[in-house]
C-alpha atoms as a PDB file:
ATOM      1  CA  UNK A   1       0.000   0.000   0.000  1.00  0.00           C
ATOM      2  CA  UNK A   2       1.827   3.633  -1.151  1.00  0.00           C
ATOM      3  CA  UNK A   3       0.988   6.988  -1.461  1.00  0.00           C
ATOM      4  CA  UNK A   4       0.854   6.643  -5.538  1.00  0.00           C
ATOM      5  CA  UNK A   5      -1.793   3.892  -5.044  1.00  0.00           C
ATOM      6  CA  UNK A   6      -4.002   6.293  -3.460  1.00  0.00           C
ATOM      7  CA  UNK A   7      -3.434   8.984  -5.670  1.00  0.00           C
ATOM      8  CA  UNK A   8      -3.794   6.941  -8.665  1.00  0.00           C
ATOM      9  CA  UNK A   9      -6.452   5.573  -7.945  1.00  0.00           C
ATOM     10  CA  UNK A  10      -9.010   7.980  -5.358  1.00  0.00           C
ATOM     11  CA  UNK A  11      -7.678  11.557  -6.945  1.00  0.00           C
ATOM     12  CA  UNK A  12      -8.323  10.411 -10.717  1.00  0.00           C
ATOM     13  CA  UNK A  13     -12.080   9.068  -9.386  1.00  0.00           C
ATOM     14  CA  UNK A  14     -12.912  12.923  -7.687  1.00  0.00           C
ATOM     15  CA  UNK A  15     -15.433  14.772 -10.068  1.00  0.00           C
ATOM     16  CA  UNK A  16     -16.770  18.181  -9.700  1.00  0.00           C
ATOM     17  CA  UNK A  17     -19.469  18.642  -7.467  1.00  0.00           C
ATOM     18  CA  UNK A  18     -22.199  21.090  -7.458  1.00  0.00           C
ATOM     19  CA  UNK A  19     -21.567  23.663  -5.743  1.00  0.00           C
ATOM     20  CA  UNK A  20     -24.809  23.369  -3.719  1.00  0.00           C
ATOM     21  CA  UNK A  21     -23.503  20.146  -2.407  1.00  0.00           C
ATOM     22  CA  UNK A  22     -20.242  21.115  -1.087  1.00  0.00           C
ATOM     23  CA  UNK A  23     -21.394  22.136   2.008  1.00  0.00           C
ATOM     24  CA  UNK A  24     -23.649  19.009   2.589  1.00  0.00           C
ATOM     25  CA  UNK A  25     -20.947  17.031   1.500  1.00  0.00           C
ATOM     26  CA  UNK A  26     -17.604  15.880   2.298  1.00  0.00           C
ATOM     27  CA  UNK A  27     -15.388  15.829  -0.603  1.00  0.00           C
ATOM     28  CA  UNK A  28     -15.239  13.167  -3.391  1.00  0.00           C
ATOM     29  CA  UNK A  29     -12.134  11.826  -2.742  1.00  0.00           C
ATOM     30  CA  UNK A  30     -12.105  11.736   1.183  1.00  0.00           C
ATOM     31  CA  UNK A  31     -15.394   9.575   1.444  1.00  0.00           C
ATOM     32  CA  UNK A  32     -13.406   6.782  -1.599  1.00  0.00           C
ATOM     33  CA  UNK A  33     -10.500   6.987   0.438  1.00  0.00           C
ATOM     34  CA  UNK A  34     -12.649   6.308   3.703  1.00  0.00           C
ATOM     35  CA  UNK A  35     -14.357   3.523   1.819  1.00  0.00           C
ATOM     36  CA  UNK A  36     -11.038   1.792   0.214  1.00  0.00           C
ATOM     37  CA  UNK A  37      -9.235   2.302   3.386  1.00  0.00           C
ATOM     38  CA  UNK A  38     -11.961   0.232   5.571  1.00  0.00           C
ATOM     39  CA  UNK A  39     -12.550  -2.206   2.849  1.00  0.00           C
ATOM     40  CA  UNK A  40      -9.056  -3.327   2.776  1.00  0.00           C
ATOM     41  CA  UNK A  41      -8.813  -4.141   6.634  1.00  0.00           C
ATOM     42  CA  UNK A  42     -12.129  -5.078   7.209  1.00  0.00           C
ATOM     43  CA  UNK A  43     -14.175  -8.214   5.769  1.00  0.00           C
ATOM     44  CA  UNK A  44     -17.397  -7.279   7.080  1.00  0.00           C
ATOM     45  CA  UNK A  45     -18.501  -3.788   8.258  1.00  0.00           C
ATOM     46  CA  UNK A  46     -21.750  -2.764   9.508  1.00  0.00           C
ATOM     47  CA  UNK A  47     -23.700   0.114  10.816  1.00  0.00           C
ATOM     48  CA  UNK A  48     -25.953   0.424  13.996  1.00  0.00           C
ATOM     49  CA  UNK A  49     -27.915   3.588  14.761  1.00  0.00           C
ATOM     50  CA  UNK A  50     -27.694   5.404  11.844  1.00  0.00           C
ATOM     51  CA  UNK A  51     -31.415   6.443  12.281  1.00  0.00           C
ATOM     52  CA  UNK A  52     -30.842   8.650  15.094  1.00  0.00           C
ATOM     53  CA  UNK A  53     -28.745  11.018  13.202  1.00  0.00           C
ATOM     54  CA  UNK A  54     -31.824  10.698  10.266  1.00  0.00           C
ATOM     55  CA  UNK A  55     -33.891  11.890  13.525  1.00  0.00           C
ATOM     56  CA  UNK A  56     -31.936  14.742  14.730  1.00  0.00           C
ATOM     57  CA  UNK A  57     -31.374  16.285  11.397  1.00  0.00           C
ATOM     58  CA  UNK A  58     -34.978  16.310  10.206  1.00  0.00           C
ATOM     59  CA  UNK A  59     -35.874  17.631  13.840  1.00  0.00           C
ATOM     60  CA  UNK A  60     -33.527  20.195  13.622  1.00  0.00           C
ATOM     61  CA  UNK A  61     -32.254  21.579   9.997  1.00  0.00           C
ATOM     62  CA  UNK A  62     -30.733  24.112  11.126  1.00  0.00           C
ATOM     63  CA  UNK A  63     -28.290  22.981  13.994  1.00  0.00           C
ATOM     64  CA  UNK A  64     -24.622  22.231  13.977  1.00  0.00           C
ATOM     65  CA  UNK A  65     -23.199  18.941  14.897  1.00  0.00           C
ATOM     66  CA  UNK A  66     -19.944  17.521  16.185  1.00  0.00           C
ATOM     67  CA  UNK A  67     -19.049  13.898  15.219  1.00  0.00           C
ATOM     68  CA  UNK A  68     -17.456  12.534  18.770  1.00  0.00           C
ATOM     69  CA  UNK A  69     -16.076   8.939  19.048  1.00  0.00           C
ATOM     70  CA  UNK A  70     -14.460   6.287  20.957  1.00  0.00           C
ATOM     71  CA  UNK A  71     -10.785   6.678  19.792  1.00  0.00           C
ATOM     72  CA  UNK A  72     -10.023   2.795  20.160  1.00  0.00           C
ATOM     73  CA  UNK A  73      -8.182   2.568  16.410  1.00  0.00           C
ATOM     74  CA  UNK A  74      -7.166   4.045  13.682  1.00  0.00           C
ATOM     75  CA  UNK A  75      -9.488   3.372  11.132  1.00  0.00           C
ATOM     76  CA  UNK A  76     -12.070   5.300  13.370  1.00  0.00           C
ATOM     77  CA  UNK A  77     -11.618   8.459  11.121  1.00  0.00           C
ATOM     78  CA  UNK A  78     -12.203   6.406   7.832  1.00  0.00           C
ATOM     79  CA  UNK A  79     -14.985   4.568   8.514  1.00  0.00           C
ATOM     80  CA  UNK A  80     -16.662   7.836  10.002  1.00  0.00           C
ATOM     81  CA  UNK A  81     -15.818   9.240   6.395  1.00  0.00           C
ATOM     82  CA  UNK A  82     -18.015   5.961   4.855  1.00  0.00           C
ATOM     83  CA  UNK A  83     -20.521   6.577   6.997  1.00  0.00           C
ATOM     84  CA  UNK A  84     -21.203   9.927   7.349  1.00  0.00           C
ATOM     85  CA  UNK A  85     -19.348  10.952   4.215  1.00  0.00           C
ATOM     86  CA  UNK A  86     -22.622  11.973   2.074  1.00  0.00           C
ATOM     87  CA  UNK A  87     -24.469  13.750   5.197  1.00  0.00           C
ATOM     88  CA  UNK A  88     -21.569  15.666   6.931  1.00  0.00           C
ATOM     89  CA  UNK A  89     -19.131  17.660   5.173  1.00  0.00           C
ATOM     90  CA  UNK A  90     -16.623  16.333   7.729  1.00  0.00           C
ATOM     91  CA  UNK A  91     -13.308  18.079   9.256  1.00  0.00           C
ATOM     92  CA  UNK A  92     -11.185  15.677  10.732  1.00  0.00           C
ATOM     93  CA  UNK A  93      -8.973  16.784  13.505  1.00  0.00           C
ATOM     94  CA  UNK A  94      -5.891  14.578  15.334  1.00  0.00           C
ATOM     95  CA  UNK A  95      -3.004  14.943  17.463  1.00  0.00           C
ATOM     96  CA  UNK A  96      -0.387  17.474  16.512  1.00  0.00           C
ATOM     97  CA  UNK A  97       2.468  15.162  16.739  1.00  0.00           C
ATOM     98  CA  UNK A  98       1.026  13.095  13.140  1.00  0.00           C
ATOM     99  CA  UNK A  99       1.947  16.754  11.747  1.00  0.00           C
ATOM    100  CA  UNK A 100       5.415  16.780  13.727  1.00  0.00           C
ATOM    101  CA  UNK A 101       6.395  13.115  12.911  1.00  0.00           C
ATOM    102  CA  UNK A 102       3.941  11.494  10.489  1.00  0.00           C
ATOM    103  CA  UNK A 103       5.869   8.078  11.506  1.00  0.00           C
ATOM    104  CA  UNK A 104       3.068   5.849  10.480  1.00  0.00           C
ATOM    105  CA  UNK A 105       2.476   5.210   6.667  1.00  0.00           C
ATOM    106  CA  UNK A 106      -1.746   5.232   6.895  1.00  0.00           C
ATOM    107  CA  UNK A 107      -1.456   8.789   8.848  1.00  0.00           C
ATOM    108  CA  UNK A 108       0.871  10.069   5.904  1.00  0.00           C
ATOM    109  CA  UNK A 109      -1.570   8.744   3.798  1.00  0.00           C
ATOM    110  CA  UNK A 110      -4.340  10.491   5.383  1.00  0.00           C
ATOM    111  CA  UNK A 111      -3.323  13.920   5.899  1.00  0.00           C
ATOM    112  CA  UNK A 112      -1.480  14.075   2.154  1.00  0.00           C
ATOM    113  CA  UNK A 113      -4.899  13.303   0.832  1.00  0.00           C
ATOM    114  CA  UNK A 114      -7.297  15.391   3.163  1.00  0.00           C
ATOM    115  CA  UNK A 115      -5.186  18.586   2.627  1.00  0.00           C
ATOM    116  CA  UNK A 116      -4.132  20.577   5.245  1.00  0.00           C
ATOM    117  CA  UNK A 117      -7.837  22.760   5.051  1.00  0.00           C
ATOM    118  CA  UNK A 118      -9.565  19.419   6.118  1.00  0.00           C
ATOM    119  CA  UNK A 119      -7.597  18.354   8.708  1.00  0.00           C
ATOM    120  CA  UNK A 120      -6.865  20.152  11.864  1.00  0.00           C
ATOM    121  CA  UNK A 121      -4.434  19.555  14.126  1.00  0.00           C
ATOM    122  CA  UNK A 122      -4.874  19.613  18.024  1.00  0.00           C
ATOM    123  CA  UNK A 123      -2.149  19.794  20.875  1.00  0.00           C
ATOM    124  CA  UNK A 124      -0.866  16.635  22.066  1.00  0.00           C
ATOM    125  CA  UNK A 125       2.275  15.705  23.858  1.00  0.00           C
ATOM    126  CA  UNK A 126       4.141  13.012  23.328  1.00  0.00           C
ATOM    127  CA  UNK A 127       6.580  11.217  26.068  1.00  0.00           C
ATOM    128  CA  UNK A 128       8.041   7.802  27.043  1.00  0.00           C
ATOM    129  CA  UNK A 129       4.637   7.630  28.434  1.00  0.00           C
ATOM    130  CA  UNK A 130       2.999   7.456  25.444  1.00  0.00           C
ATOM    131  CA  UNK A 131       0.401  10.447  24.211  1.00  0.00           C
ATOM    132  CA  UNK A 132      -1.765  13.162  26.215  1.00  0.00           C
ATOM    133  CA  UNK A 133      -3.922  15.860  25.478  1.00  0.00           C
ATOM    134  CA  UNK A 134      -2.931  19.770  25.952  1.00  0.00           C
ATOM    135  CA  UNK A 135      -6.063  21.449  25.921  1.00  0.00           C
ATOM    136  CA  UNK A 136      -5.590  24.726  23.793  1.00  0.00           C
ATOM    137  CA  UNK A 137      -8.810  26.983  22.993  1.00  0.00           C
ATOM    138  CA  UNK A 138      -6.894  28.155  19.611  1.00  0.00           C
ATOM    139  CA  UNK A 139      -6.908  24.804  18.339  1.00  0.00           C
ATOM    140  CA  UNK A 140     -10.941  25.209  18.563  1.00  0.00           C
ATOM    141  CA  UNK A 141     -11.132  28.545  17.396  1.00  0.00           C
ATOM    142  CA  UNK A 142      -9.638  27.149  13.986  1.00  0.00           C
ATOM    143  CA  UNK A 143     -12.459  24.531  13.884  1.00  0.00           C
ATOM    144  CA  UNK A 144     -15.124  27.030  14.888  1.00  0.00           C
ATOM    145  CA  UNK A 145     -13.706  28.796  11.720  1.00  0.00           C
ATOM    146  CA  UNK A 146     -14.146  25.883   9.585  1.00  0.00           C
ATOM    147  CA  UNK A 147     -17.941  25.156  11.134  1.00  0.00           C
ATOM    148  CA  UNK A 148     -19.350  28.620  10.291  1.00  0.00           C
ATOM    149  CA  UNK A 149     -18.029  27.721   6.493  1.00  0.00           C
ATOM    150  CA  UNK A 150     -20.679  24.479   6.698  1.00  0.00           C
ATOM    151  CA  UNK A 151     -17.883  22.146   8.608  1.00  0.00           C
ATOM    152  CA  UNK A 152     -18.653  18.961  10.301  1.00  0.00           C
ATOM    153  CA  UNK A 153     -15.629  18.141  12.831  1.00  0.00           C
ATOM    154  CA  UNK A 154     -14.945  14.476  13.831  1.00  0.00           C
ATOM    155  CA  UNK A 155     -12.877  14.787  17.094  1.00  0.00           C
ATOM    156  CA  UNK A 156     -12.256  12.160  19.454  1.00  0.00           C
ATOM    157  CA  UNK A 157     -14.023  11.930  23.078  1.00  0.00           C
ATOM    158  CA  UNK A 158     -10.738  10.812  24.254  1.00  0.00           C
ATOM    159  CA  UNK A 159      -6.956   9.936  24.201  1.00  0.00           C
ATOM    160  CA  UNK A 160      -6.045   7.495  21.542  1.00  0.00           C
ATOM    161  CA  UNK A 161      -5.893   3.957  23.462  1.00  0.00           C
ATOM    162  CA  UNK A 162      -3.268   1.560  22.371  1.00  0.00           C
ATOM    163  CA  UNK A 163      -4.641  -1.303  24.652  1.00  0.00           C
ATOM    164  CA  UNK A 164      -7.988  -1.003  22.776  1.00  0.00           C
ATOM    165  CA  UNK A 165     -10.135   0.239  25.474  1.00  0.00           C
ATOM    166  CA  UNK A 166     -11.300   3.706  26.398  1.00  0.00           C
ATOM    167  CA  UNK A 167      -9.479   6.513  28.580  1.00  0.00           C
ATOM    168  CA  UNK A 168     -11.168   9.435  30.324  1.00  0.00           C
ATOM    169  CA  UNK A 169     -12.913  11.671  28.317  1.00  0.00           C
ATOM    170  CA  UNK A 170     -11.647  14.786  27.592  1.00  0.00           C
ATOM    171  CA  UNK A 171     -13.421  18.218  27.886  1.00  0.00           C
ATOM    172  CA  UNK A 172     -12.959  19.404  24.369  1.00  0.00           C
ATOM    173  CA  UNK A 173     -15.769  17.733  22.340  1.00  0.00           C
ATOM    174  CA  UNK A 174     -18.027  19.529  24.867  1.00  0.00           C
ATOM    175  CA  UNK A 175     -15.792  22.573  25.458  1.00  0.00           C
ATOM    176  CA  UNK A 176     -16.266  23.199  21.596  1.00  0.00           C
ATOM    177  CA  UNK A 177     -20.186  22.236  21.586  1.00  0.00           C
ATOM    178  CA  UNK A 178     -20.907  24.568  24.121  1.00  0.00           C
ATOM    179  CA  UNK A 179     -18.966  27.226  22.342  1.00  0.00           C
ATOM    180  CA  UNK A 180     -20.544  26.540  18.962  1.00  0.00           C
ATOM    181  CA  UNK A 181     -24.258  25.743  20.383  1.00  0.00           C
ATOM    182  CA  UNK A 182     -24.295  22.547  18.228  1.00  0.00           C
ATOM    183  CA  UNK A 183     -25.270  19.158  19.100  1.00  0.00           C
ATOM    184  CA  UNK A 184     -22.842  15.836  20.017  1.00  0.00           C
ATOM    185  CA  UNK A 185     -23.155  12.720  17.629  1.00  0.00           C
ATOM    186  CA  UNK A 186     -21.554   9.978  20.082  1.00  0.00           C
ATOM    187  CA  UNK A 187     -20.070   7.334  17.693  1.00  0.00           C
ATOM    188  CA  UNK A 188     -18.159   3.926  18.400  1.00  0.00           C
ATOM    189  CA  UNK A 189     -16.310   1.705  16.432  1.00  0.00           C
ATOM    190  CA  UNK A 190     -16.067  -1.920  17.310  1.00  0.00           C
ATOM    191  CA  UNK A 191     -13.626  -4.005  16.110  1.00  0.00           C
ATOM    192  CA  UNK A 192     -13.326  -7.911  16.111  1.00  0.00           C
ATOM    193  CA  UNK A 193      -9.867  -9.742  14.861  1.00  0.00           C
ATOM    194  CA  UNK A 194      -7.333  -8.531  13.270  1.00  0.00           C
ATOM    195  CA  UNK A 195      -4.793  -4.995  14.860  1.00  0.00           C
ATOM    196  CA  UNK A 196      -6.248  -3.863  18.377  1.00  0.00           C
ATOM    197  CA  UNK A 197      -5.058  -0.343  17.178  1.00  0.00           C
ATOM    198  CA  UNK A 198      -3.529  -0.181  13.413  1.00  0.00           C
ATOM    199  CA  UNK A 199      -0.827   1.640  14.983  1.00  0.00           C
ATOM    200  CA  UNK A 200       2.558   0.811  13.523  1.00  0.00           C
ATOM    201  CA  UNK A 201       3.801  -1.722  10.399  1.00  0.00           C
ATOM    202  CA  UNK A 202       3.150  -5.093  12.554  1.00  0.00           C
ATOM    203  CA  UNK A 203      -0.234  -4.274  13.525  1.00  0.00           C
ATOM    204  CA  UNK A 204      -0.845  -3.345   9.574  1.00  0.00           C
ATOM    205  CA  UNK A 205      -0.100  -6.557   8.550  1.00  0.00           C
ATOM    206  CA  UNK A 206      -1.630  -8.391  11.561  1.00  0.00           C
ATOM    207  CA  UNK A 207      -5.199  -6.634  10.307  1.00  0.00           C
ATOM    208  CA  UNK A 208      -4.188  -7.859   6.427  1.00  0.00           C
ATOM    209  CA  UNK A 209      -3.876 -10.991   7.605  1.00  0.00           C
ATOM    210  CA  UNK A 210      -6.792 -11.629   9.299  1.00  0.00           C
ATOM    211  CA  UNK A 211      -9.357  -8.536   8.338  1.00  0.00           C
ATOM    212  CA  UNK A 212     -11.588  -7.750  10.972  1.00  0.00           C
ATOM    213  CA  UNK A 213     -15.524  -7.445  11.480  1.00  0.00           C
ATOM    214  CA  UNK A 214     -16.547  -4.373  12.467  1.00  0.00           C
ATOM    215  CA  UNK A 215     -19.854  -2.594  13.696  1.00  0.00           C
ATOM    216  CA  UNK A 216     -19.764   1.011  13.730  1.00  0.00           C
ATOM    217  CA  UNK A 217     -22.254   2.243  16.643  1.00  0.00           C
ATOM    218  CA  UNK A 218     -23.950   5.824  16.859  1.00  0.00           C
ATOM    219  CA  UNK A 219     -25.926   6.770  19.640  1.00  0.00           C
ATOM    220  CA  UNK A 220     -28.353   9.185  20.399  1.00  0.00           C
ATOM    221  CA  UNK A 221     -27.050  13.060  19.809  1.00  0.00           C
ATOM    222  CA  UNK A 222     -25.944  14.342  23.604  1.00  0.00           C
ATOM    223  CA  UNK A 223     -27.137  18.102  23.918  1.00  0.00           C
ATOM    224  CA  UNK A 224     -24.433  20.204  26.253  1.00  0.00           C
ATOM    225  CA  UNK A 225     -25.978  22.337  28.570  1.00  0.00           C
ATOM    226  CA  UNK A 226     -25.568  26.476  28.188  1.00  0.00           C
ATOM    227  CA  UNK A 227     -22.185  27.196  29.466  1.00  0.00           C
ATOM    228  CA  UNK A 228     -20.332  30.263  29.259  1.00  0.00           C
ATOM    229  CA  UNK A 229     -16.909  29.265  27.626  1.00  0.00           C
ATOM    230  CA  UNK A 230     -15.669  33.024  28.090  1.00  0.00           C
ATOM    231  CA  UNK A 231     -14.101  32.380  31.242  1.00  0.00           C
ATOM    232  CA  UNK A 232     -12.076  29.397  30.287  1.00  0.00           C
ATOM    233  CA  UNK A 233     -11.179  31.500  26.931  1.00  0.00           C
ATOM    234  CA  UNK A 234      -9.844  34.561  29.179  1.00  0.00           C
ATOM    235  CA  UNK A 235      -7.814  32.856  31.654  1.00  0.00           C
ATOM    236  CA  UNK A 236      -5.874  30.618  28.723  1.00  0.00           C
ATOM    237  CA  UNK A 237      -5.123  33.656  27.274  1.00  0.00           C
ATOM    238  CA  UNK A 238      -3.872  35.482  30.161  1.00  0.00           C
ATOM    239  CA  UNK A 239      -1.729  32.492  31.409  1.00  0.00           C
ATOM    240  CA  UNK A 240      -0.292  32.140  27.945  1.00  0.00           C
ATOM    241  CA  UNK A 241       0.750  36.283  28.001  1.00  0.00           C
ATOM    242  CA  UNK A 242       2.278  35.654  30.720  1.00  0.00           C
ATOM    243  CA  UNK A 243      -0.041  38.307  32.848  1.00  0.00           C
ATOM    244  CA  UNK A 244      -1.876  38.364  36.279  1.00  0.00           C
ATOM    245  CA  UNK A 245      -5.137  36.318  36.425  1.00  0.00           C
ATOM    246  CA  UNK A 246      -7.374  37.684  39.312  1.00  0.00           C
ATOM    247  CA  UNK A 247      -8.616  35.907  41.813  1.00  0.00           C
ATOM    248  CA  UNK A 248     -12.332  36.045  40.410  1.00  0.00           C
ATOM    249  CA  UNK A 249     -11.128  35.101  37.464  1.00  0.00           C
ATOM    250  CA  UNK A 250      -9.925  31.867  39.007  1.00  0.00           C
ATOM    251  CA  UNK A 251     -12.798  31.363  40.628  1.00  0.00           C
ATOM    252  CA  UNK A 252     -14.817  31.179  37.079  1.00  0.00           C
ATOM    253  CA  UNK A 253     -12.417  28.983  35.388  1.00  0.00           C
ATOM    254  CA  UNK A 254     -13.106  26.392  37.792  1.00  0.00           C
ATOM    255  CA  UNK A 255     -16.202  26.945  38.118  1.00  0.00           C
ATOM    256  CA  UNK A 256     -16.529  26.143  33.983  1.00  0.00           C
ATOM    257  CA  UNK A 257     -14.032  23.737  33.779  1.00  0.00           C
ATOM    258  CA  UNK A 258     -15.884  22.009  36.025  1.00  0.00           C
ATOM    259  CA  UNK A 259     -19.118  22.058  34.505  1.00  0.00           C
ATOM    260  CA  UNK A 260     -17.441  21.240  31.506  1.00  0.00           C
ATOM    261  CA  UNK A 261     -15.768  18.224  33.066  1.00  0.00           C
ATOM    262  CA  UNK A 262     -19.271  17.012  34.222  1.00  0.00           C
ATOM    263  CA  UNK A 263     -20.591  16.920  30.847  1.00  0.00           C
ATOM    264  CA  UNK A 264     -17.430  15.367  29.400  1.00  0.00           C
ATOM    265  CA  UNK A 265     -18.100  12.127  31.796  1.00  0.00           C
ATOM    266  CA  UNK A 266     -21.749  11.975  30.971  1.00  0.00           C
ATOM    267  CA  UNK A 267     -20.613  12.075  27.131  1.00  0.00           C
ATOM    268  CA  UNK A 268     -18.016   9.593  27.951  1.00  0.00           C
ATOM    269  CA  UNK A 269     -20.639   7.146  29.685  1.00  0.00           C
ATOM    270  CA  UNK A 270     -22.875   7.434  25.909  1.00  0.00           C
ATOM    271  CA  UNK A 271     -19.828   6.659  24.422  1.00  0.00           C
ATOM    272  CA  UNK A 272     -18.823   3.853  26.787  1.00  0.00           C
ATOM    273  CA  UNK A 273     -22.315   2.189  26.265  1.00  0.00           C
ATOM    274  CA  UNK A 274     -21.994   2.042  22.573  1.00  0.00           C
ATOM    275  CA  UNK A 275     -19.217  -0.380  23.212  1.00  0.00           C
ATOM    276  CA  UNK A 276     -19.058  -4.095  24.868  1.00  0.00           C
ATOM    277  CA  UNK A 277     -18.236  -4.139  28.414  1.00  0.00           C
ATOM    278  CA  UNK A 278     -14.708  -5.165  27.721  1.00  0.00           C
ATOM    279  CA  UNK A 279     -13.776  -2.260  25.954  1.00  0.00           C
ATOM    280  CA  UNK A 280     -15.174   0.092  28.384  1.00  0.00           C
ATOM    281  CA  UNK A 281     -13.660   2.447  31.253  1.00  0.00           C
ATOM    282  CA  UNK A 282     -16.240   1.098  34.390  1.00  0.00           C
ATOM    283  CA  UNK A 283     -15.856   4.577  36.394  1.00  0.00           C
ATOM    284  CA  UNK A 284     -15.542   7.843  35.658  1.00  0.00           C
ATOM    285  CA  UNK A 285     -12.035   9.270  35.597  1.00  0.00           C
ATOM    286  CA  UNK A 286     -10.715   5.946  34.645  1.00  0.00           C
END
């Protein structure tokens, strides 16, 4: 599998769209690449759920959704693109350090043909530890950009797991829903056989080898609460100037971020029950 392949073969298939349908739609050669990408790992691949979204966008034409899932492997972000490729114009975001290293083949892949426009990078670190989140409100502000030009993001509830089951939530997906006012689309992906993660050349041919099944849940969309973001926004900024954050100030970032934290664990536990038990974190902070 090369870069060339790709090309040749997804890039040569894109045709012109109408324009009306850009913003409906996520572009030509994204949703093939989604489709070729989970065809050649998986043997069987199946959908669960896909009503509710049906539901939510009749009921609501007008509102803004954010495409959250259980980060449990990589081809999360491609089958999300053959699922929800002809409803969602999707932006797909993912850990900074793919941009910094792009060490694994299918992530060069990926970004090369999404384009730097449909992919947005957000803060990770990386350590002998393995990978963590860095929460950074400019990160969202670029994908609150990209919404209000008819955006769908995919982002992931969580910290990529390499063990193949979930890690605490993290308060962006909600962070940016309650900044945008749009709605949550929880979203698993369940695999069976084949690579726990697809991370690395082993695991690649582990999941060629014996392709996996693979039932790609959505749940019902989770509605965030009114929050006032503003006093998260104002204190990042002020720690990152370097200048003096008051003690009222304080006092409201805590008082968000924990609000915020609250509705992260509630989205984590509709995430969680889209998945079997084993694959599941059974408390909240775990």
């Amino acid at each position: 599998m090369a870069l060339n392949f790709f090309e040749k073969n997804i890039f040569k298939k894109e045709k012109k769209e109408h324009e009306g349908n850009l913003l409906e739609k996520t572009p030509t050669h994204l949703r093939l690449y989604g489709d070729k990408v989970v065809d050649l790992f998986c043997k069987q691949f199946s959908v669960e759920g896909k009503e509710n979204i049906e539901k939510a966008k009749a009921e609501n034409p007008e509102q803004k959704f954010i495409i959250t899932a259980a980060h449990l492997h990589n081809l999360d972000v491609p089958a999300a693109l053959k699922v929800f490729g002809n409803d969602f114009n999707i932006q797909m975001t993912g850990e900074s350090v793919l941009l910094e290293k792009m060490k694994y083949l299918g992530h060069r892949i990926m970004i090369n043909l999404a384009g730097r426009d449909n992919f947005t990078p957000i803060d990770y670190k990386e350590n002998s530890e393995g990978k963590h989140g860095s929460f950074n409100p400019d990160n969202f502000t670029e994908i609150e950009e990209k919404m209000k030009e008819g955006k769908t993001p995919w982002i992931a509830a969580h910290p990529f797991a390499l063990d193949g089951k979930m890690k605490k939530t993290s308060i962006g997906p909600v962070y940016l829903a309650a900044k945008t006012k749009s709605m949550l689309i929880p979203t698993a992906l369940d695999i069976s056989g084949g690579s726990v993660n697809l991370e690395g050349a082993v695991e690649n041919v582990k999941a060629l080898a014996d392709r996996s099944k693979a039932v790609y849940h959505i749940g019902e969309v989770f509605k965030v609460p009114d929050i006032d973001v503003l006093a998260i926004d104002k204190v990042m900024v002020k720690r990152k100037n370097g200048e003096r954050i008051s003690e009222e100030e304080l006092k409201q970032f805590t008082l968000v971020h924990q609000q915020l934290r609250e509705q992260a664990d509630l989205l984590g536990e509709q995430v969680a029950g889209l998945l079997p038990e084993n694959k599941r974190y059974h408390e909240v902070g775990k």
